[in-house]
Protein backbone atom coordinates (compact mmCIF):
# COMPACT_ATOMS: atom_id res chain seq x y z
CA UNK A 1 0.00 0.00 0.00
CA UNK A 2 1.15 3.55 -0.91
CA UNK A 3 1.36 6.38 1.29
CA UNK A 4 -0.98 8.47 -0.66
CA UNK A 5 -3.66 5.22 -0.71
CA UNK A 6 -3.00 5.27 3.24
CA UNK A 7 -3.48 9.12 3.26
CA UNK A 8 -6.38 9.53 0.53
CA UNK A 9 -8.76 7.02 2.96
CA UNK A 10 -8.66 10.14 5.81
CA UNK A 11 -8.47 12.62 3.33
CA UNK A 12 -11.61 15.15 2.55
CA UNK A 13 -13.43 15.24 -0.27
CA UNK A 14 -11.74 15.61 -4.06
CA UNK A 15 -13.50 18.89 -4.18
CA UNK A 16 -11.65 21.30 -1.50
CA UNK A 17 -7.94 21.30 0.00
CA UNK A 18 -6.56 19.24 2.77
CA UNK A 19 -4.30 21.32 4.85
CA UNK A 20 -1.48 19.26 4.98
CA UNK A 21 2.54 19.66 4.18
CA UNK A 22 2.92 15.93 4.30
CA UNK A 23 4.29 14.72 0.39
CA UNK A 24 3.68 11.35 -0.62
CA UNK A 25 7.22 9.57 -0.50
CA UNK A 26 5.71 7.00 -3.09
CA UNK A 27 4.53 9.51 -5.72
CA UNK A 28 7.64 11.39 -7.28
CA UNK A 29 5.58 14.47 -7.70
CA UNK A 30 5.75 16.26 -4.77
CA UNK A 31 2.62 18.31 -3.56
CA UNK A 32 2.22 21.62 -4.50
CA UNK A 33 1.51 24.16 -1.81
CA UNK A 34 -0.29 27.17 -2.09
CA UNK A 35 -1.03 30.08 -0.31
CA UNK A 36 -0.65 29.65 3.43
CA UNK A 37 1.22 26.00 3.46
CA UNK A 38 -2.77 24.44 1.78
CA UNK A 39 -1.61 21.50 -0.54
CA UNK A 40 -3.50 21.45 -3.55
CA UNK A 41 -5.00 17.91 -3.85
CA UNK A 42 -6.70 18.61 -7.36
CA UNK A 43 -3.76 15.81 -8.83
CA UNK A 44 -4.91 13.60 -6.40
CA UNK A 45 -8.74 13.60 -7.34
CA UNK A 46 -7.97 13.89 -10.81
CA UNK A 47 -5.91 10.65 -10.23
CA UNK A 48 -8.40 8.97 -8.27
CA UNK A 49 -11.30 10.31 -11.05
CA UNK A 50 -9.38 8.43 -13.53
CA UNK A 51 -8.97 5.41 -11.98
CA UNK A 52 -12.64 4.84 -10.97
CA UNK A 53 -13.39 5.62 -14.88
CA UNK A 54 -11.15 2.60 -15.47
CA UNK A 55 -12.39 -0.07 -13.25
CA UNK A 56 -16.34 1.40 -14.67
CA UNK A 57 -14.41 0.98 -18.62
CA UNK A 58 -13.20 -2.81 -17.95
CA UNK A 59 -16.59 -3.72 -16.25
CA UNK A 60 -18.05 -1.60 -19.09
CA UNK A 61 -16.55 -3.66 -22.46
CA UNK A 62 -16.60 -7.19 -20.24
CA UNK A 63 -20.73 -6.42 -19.48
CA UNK A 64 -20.94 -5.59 -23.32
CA UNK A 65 -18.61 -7.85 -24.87
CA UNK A 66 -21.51 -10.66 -23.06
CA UNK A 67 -24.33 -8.73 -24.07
CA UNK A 68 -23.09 -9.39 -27.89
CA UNK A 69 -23.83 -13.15 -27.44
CA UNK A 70 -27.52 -11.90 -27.43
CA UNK A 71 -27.60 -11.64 -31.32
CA UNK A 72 -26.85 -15.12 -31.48
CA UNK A 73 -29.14 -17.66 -32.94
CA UNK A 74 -28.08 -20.55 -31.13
CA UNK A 75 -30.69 -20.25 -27.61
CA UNK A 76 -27.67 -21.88 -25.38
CA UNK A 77 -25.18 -18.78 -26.50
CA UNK A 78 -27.92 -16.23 -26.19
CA UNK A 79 -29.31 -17.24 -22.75
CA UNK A 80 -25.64 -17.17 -21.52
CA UNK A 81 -24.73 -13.66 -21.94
CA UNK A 82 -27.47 -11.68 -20.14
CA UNK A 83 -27.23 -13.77 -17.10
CA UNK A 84 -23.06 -13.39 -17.13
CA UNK A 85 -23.36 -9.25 -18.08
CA UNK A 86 -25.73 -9.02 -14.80
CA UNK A 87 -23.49 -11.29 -12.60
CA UNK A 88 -20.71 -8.42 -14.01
CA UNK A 89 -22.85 -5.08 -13.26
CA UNK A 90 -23.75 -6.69 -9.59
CA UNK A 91 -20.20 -7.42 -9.14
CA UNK A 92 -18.59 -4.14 -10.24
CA UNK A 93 -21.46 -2.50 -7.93
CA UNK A 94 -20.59 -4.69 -4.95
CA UNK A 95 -16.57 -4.06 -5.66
CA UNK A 96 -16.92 -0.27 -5.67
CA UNK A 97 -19.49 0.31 -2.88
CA UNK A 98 -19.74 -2.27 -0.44
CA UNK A 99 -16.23 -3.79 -0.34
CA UNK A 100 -14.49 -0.29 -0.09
CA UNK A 101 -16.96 0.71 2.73
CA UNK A 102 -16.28 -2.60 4.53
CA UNK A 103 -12.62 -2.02 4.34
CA UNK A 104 -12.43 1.47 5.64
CA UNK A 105 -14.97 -0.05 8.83
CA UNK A 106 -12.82 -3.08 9.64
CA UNK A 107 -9.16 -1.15 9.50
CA UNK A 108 -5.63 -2.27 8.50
CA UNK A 109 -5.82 -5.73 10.65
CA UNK A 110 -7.82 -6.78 7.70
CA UNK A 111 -4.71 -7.84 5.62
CA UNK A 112 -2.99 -9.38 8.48
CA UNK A 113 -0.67 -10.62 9.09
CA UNK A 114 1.08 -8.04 7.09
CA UNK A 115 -0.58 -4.45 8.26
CA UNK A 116 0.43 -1.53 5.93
CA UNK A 117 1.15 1.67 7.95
CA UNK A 118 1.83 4.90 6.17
CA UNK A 119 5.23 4.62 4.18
CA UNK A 120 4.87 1.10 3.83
CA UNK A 121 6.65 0.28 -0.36
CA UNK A 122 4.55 -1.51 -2.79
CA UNK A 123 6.07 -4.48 -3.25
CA UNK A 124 5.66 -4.51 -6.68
CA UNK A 125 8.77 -4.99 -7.99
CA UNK A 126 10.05 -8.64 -7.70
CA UNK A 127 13.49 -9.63 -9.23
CA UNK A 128 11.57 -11.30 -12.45
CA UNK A 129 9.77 -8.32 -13.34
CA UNK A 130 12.87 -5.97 -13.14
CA UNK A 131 15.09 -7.95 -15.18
CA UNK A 132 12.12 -8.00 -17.51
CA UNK A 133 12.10 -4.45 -17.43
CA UNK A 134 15.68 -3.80 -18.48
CA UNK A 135 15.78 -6.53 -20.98
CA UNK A 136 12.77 -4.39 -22.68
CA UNK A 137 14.24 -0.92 -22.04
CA UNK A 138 17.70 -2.40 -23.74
CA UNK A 139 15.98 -4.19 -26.87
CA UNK A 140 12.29 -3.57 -26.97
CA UNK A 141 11.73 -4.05 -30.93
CA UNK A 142 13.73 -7.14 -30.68
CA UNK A 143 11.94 -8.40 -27.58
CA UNK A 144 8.74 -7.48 -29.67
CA UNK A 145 8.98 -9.53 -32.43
CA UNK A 146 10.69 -12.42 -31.10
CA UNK A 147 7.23 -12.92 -28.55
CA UNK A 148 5.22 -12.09 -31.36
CA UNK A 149 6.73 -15.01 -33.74
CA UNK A 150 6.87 -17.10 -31.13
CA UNK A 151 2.73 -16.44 -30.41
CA UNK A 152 2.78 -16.94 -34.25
CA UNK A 153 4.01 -20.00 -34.68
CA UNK A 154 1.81 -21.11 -31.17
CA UNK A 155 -1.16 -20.06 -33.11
CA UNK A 156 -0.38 -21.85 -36.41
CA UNK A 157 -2.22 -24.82 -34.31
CA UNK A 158 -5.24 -23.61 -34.27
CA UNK A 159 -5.88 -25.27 -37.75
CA UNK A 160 -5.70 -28.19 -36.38
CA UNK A 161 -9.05 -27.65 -34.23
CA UNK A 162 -11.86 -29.51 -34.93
CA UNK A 163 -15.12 -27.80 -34.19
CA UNK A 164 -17.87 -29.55 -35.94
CA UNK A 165 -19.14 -30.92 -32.78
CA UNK A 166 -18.79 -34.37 -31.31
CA UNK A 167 -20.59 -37.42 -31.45
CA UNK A 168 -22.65 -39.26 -28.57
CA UNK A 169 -19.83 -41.48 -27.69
CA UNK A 170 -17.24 -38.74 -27.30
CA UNK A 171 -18.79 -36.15 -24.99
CA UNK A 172 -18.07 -37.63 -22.09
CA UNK A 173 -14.07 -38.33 -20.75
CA UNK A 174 -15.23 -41.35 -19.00
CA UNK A 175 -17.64 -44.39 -19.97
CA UNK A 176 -20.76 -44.40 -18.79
CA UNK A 177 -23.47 -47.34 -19.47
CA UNK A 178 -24.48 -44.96 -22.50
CA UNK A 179 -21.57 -44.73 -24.12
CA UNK A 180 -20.60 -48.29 -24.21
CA UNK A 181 -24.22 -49.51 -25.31
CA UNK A 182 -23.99 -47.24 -28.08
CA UNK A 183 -20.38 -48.55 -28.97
CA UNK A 184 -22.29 -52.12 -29.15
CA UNK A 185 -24.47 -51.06 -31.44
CA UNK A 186 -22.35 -49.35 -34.45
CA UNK A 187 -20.33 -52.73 -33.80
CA UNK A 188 -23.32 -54.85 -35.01
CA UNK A 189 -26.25 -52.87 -37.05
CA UNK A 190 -26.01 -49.81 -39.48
CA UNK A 191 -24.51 -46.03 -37.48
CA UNK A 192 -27.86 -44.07 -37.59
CA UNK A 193 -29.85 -47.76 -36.09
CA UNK A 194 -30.63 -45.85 -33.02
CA UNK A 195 -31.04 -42.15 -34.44
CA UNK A 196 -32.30 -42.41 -37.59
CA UNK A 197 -33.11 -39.28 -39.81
CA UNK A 198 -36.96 -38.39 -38.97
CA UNK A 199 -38.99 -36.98 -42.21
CA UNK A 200 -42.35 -35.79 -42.15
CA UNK A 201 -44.73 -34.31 -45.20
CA UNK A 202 -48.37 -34.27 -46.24
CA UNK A 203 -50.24 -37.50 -46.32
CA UNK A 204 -51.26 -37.15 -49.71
CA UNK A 205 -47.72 -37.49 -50.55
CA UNK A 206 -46.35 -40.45 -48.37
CA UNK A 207 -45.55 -42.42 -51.09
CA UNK A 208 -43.54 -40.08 -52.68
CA UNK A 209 -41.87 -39.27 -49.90
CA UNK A 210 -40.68 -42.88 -49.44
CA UNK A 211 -39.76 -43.31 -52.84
CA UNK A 212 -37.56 -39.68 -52.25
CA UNK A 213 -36.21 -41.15 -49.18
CA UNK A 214 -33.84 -43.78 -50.44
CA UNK A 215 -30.95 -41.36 -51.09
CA UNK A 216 -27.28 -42.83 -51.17
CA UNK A 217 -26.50 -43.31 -47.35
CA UNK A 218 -29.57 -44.09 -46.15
CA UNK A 219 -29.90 -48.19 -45.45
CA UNK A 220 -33.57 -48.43 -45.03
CA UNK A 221 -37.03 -46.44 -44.88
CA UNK A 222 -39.37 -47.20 -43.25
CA UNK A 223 -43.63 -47.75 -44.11
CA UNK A 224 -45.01 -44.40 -43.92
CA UNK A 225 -47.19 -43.76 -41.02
CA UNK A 226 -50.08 -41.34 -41.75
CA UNK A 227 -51.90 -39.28 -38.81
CA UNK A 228 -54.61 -36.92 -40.16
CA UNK A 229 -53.02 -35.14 -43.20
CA UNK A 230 -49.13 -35.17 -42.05
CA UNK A 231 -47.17 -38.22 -43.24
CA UNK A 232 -43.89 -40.05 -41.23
CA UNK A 233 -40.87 -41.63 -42.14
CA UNK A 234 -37.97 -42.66 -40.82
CA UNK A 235 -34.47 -43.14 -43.12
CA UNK A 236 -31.56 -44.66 -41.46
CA UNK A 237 -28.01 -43.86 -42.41
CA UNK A 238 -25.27 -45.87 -42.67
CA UNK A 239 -22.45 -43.68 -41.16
CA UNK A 240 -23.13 -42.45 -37.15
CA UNK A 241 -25.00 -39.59 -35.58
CA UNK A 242 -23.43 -36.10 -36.47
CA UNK A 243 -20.47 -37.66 -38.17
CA UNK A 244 -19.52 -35.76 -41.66
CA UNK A 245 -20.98 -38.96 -43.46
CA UNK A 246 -23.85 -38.62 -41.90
CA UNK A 247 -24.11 -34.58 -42.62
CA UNK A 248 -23.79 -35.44 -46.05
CA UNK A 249 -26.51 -37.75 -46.31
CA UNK A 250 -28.63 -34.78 -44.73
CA UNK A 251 -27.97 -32.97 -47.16
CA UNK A 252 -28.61 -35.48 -49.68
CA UNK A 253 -31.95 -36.60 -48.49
CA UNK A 254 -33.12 -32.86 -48.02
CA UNK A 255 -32.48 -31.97 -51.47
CA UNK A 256 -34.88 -34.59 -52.69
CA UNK A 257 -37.89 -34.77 -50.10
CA UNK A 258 -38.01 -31.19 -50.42
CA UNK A 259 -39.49 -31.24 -54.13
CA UNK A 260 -42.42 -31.73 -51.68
CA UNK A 261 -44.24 -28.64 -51.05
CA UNK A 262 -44.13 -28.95 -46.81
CA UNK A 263 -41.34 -32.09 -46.14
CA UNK A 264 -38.46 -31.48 -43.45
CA UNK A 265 -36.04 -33.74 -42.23
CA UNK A 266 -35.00 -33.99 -38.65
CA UNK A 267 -33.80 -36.00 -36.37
CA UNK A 268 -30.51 -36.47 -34.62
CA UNK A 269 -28.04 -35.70 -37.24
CA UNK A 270 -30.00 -33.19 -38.65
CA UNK A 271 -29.89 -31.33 -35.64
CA UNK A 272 -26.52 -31.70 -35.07
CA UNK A 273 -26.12 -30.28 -38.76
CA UNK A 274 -28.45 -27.51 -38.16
CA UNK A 275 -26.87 -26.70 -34.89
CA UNK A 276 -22.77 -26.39 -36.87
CA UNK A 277 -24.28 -24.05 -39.71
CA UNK A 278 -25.92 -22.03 -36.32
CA UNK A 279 -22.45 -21.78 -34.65
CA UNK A 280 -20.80 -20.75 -37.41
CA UNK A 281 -22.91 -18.12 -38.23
CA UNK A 282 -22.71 -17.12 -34.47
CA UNK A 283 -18.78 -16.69 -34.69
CA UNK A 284 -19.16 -14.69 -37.82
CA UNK A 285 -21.05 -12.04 -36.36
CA UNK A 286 -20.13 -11.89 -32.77
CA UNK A 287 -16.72 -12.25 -32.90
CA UNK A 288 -16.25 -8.67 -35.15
CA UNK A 289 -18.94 -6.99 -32.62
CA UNK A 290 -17.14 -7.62 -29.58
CA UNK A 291 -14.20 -6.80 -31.17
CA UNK A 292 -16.35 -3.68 -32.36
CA UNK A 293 -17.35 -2.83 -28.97
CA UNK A 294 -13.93 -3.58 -27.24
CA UNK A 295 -12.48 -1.05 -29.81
CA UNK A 296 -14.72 1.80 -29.11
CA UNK A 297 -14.07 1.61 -25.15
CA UNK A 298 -10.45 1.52 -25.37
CA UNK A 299 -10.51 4.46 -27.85
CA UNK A 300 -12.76 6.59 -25.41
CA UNK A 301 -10.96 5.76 -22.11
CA UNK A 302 -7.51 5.98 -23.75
CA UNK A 303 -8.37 9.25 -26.27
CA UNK A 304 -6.57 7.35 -28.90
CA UNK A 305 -6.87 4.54 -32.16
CA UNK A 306 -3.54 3.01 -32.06
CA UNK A 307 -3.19 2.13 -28.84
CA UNK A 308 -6.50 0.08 -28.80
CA UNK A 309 -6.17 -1.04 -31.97
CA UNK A 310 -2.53 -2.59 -31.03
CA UNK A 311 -4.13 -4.14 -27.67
CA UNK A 312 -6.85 -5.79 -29.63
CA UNK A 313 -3.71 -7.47 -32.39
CA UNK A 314 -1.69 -8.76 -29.34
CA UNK A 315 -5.21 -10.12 -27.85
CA UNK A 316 -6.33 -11.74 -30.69
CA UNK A 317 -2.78 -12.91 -31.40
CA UNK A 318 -2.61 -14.23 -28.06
CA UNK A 319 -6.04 -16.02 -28.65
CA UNK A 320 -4.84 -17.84 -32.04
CA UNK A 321 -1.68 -18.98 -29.87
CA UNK A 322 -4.42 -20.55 -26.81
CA UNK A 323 -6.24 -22.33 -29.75
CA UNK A 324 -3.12 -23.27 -31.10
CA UNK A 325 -1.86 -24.90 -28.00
CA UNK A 326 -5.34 -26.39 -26.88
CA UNK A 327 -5.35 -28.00 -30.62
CA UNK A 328 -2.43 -29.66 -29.77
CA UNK A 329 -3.26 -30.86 -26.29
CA UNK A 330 -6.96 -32.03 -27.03
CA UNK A 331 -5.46 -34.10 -30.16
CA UNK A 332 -2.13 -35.73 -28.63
CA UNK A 333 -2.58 -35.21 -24.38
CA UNK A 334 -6.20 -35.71 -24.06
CA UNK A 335 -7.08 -38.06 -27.35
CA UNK A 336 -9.88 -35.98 -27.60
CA UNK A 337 -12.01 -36.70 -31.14
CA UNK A 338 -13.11 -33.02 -31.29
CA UNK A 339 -14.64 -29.97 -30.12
CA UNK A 340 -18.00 -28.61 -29.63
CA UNK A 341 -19.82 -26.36 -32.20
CA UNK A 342 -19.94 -23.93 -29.27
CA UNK A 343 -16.24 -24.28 -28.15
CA UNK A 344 -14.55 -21.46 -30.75
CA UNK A 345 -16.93 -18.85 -29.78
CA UNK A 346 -17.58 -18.90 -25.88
CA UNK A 347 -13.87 -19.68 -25.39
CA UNK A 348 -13.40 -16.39 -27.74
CA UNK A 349 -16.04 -14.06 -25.61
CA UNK A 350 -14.42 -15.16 -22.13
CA UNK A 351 -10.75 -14.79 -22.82
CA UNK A 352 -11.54 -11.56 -25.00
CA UNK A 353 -13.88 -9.79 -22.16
CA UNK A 354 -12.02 -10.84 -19.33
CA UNK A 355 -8.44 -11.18 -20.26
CA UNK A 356 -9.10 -7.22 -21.55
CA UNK A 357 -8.80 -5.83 -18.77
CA UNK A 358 -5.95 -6.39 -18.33
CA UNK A 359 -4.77 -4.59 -20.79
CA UNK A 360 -7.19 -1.75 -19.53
CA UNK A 361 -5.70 -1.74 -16.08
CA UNK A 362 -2.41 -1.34 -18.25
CA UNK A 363 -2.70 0.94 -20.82
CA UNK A 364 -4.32 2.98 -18.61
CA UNK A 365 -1.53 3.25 -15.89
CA UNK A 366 0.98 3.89 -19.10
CA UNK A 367 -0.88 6.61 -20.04
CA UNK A 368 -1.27 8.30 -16.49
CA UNK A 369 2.70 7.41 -16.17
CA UNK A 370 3.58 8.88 -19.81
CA UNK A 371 1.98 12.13 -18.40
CA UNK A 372 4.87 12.79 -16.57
CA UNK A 373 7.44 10.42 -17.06
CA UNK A 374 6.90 10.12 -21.21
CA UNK A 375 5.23 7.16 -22.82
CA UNK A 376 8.59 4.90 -22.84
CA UNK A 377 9.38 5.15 -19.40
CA UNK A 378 5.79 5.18 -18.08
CA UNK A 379 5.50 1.62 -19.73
CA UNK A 380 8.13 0.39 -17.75
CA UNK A 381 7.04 1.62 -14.87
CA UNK A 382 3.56 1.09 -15.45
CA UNK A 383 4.62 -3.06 -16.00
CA UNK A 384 6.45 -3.03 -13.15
CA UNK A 385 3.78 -1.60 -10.73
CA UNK A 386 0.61 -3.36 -11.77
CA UNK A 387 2.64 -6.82 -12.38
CA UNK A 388 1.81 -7.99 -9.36
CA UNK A 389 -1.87 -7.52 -9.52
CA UNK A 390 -2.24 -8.73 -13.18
CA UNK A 391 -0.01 -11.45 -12.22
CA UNK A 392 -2.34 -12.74 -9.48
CA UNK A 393 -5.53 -11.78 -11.05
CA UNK A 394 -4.38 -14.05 -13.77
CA UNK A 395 -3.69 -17.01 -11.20
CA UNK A 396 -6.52 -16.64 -9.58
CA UNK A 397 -8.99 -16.51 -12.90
CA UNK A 398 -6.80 -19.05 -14.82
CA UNK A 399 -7.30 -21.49 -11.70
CA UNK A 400 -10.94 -20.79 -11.77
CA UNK A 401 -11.31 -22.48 -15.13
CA UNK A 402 -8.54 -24.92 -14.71
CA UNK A 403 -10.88 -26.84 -11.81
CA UNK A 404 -13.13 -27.58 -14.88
CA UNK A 405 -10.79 -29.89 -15.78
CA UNK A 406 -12.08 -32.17 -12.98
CA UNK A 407 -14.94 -32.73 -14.70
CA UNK A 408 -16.27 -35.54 -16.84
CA UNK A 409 -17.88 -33.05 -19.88
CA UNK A 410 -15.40 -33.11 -22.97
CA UNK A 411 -16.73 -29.86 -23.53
CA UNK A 412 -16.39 -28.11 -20.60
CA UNK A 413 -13.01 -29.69 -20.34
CA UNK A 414 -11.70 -28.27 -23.26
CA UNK A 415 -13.21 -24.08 -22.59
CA UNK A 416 -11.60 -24.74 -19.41
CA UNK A 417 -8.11 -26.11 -20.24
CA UNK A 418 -8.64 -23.74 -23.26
CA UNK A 419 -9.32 -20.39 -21.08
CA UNK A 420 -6.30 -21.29 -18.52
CA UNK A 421 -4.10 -20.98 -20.97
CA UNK A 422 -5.30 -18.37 -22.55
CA UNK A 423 -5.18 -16.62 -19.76
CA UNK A 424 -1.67 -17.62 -18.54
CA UNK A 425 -0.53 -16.67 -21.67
CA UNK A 426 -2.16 -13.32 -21.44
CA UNK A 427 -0.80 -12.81 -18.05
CA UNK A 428 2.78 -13.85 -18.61
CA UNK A 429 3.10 -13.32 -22.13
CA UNK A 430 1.31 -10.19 -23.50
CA UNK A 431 0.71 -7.81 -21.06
CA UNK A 432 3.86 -8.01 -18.99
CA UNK A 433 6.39 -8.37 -22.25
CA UNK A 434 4.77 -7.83 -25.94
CA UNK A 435 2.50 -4.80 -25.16
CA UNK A 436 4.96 -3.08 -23.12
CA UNK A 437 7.85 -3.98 -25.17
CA UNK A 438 5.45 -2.44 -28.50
CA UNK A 439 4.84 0.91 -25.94
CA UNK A 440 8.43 1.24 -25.27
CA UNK A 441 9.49 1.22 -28.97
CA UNK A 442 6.61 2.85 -30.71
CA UNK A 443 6.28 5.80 -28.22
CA UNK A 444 4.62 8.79 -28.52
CA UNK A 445 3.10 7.30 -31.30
CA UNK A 446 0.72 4.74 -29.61
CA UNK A 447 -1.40 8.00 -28.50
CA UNK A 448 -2.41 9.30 -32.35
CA UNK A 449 -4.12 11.47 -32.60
CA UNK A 450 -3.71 12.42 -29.55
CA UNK A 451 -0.18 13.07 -27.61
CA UNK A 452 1.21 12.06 -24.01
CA UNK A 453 1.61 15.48 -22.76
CA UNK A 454 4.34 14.63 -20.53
CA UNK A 455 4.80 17.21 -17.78
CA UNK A 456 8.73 16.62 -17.65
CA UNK A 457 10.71 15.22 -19.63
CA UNK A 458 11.16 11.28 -19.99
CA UNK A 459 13.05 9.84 -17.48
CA UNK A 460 15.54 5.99 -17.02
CA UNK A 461 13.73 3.70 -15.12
CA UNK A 462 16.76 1.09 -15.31
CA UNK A 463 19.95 0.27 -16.49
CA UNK A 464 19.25 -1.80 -19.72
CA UNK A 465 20.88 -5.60 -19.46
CA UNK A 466 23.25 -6.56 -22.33
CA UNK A 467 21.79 -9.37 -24.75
């Protein structure tokens, strides 16, 4: 805890003076005093201004980034992300209301057994994080590119993911009584034996419809069945529920009973068919509007286009290297056959809205730093001070979705192992060395059109190591 956090708690309110002559030995600004020894806290406010606007910005584009799942199609991805934006709002409302009031009403024995007193250092500098600093101050373009080809050639796995959905018999990591009846059964009759494809039509044209039905892939059809003026069938296929085979003959047998004004085809494989078109329309228009929306956040909170627009490049390079990696694992660590229709774009929404703020919390403290240390220094120092808290936020979330690993979905096994890495890479990766070593060497620059406006001029943070 810094002095002026210690000091701000018994401080009055951001809108008069707090006669004081005490400085803040954390802040290298000192106070400026005016007339008759008053210190003028309007820095102070402004700073504390800004950082509530950033805490409401990253609960802002994670609330909103959810909300997009609401133009979905597919009524599983479109329930999820009103209930997850509300569990946000509540907990951003909670965390800036309740929690600081109970914090200020229990006192410092809260965070025993270490109890911060006034002058107590961050310790946010470990040894890690300060040779990481002056290996970036030395060589930041190099440092750049080297993480960036090495996220690269991580994400180069990613086309290796198979996401048109998994059959019956491999949703599950262990075998259940389901699973191994169903295995009995493709080993003795025909794959779609106990799913077949379901058609239904008008009555008057039943045998029509059975005549249609004998597409290549389907192995038998059965007597229409007739109930008022709809007509049933039921084809079954050859290859196994929701296998590509079995998509195909979908296809196939849709073409031709639909020369009937009124016939559909359902059934298992159908669905499952019906369900991969759905996904992939899902991806193609939510993954640009949370993108969209995480844009137009960063570009109001941060008064600039390049520096969001080089946040959301290292985030969604950092994404292609988590499906990368998870492509690899699912295939050769897990044996896994596949992933869920549902697995590229709800692994996308939760590392893209919550591994952003991170780079929120970042950027942000860069540009308050830049202001008066310039941009390349105030990255460094900005890394070095907030690398503790990313660093355990990361732990804590990346943990979170590593205990679904414990369970016996394939599905949720895979967003969770998926997600953990993610956000380990995010953590480790991203924030602390590619988007500070890309502030360091760009500058100035990542605040077009805008500028730093440094109030002094840039200053060494550390003595650069030799490569």
């Amino acid at each position: 805890m810094t002095a002026e956090s210690v000091k701000s708690t018994s401080s009055p309110a951001c809108s008069g003076p707090s006669r004081t002559h005490e400085t803040t030995p954390a802040d290298p600004t000192p106070n400026r005093l005016g007339r008759n020894g008053v210190v003028d806290t309007g820095r102070r406010c402004r700073r504390r201004v800004r950082g509530q606007a950033t805490i409401a910005a990253s609960a802002a584009t994670v609330a909103l980034s959810l909300l997009c799942l609401m133009v979905a199609v597919m009524n599983s991805t479109k329930s999820l992300g009103p209930v997850m934006a509300i569990g946000v709002v509540v907990a951003f409302a909670v965390m800036s209301t309740l929690f600081p009031a109970l914090l200020v009403s229990c006192g410092r024995w809260i965070f025993w057994p270490v109890r911060p007193h006034y002058g107590t250092p961050d310790a946010t500098s470990g040894r890690g994080r300060r040779w990481t600093g002056r290996l970036i101050a030395a060589r930041p373009r190099l440092v750049w590119m080297f993480t960036a080809t090495a996220l690269a050639v991580l994400a180069l796995g990613a086309f290796g993911l198979h996401s048109n959905g998994l059959q019956n018999q491999d949703m599950f990591r262990n075998h259940p009584e389901a699973v191994a009846g169903e295995k009995t059964l493709l080993a003795h009759f025909p794959g779609g034996t106990g799913d077949p494809l379901q058609i239904v039509g008008p009555a008057t044209a039943a045998d029509r419809l059975f005549a249609l039905a004998k597409v290549s892939g389907v192995v038998n059809v059965s007597v229409p069945a007739t109930h008022e003026d709809i007509a049933y069938l039921e084809a079954t296929p050859t290859a196994p529920t929701a296998s590509t085979a079995a998509f195909d003959t979908v296809d196939r047998l849709r073409t031709a009973v639909h020369s009937v004004p009124g016939a559909r085809v359902g059934g298992g494989s159908a669905v499952a068919l019906d369900t991969l078109r759905a996904s992939h329309r899902d991806q193609s228009v939510v993954v640009p509007l949370v993108l969209a929306i995480v844009a137009l956040v960063m570009c109001q909170l941060l008064r600039a286009v390049v520096a969001p627009l080089l946040v959301l490049a290292t985030t969604v390079l950092s994404l292609g290297a988590a499906f990368g990696v998870s492509a690899l694992v699912f295939d050769h660590a897990f044996g896994f056959a596949g992933t869920d229709t549902a697995f590229p774009l709800w692994t996308f929404v939760f590392l893209v809205s919550l591994g952003i703020d991170y780079s929120i919390f970042l950027m942000a403290r860069i540009r308050e730093e830049a202001r008066a240390h310039g941009t390349a220094a105030g990255a460094l120092i900005a890394a070095r001070t907030t690398g503790g808290t990313i660093t355990a936020a990361g732990l804590v979330l990346a943990g979170t979705f590593a205990a679904l690993l414990t369970l016996p979905l394939v599905m949720v096994t895979e967003i969770g192992f998926a997600v953990a890495c993610g956000v380990l890479l995010d953590t480790f990766v991203v924030r602390t060395v590619l988007v500070t070593a890309l502030t360091v060497d760009l500058g100035d620059c990542i605040w077009w059109p805008g500028r730093s406006r440094a109030a002094r001029p840039a200053r060494s943070i550390e003595e650069p190591v030799k490569l």
